[in-house]
Protein backbone atom coordinates (compact mmCIF):
# COMPACT_ATOMS: atom_id res chain seq x y z
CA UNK A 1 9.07 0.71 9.07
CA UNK A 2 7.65 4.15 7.88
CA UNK A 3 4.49 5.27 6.14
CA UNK A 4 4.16 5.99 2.51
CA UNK A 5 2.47 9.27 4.38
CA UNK A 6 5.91 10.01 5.65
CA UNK A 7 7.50 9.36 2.82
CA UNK A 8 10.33 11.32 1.43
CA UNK A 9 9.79 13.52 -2.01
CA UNK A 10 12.69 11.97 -4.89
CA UNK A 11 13.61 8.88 -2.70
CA UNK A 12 12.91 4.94 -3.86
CA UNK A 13 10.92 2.80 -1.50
CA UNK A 14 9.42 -0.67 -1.23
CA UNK A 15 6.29 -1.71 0.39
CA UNK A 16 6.66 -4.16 2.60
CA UNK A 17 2.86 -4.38 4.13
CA UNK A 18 -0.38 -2.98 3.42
CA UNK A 19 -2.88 -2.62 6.24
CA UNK A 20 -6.33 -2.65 5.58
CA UNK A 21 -9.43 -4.69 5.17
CA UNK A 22 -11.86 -5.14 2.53
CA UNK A 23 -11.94 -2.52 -0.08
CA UNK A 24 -9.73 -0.53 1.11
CA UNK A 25 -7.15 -3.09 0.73
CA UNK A 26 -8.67 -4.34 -2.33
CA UNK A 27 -8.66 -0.14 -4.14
CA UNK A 28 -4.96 -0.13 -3.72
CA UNK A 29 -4.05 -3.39 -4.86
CA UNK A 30 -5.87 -2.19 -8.22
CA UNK A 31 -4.12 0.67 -8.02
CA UNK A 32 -0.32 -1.84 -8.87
CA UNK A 33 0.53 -1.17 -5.47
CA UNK A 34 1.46 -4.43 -3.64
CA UNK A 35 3.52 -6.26 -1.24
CA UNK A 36 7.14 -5.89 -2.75
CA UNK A 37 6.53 -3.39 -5.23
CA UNK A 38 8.71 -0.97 -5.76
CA UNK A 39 7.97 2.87 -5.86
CA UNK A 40 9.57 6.35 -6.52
CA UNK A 41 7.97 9.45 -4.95
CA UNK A 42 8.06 11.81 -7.49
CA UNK A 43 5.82 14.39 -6.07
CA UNK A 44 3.38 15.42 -3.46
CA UNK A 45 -0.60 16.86 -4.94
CA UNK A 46 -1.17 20.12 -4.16
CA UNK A 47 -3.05 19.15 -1.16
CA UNK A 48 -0.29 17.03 0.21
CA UNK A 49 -1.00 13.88 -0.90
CA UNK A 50 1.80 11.84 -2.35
CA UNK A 51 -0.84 10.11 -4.42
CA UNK A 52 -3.34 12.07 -6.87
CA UNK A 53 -5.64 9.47 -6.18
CA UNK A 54 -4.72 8.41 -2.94
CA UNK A 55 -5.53 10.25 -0.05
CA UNK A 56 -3.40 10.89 2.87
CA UNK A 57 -5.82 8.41 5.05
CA UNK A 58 -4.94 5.39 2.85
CA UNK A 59 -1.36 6.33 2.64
CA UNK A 60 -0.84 5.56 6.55
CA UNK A 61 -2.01 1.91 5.86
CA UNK A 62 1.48 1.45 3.40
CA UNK A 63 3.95 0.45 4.72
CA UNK A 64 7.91 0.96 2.72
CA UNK A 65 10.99 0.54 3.73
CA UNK A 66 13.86 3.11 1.83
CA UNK A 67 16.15 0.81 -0.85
């Protein structure tokens, strides 16, 4: 399994685990992103996050697997 840090611009993905405690865990789930969900990477932020409001940090604890 990759990292939705490694993550591939204009590819589909679906996470299969997130890692993290407490609310950490808790900020992404509110965010819609949750076991099974399914994602497109449309862009990275200008500071190479693939999130706007996600930092890099909290995009090693997703884990996706390509569809």
């Amino acid at each position: 399994m990759t990292t939705l840090r490694e993550a591939i611009v204009g590819k589909n993905y679906v996470i299969k685990k997130i890692h993290g405690a407490g609310p950490l865990k808790r900020r992404i789930m509110d965010m819609g992103l949750s076991k099974n969900a399914e994602i497109y990477v449309r862009k990275v932020a200008p500071l190479g996050e693939k999130l706007q409001i996600l930092r890099m940090e909290r995009a090693s604890c997703i884990f996706i697997m390509k569809l």
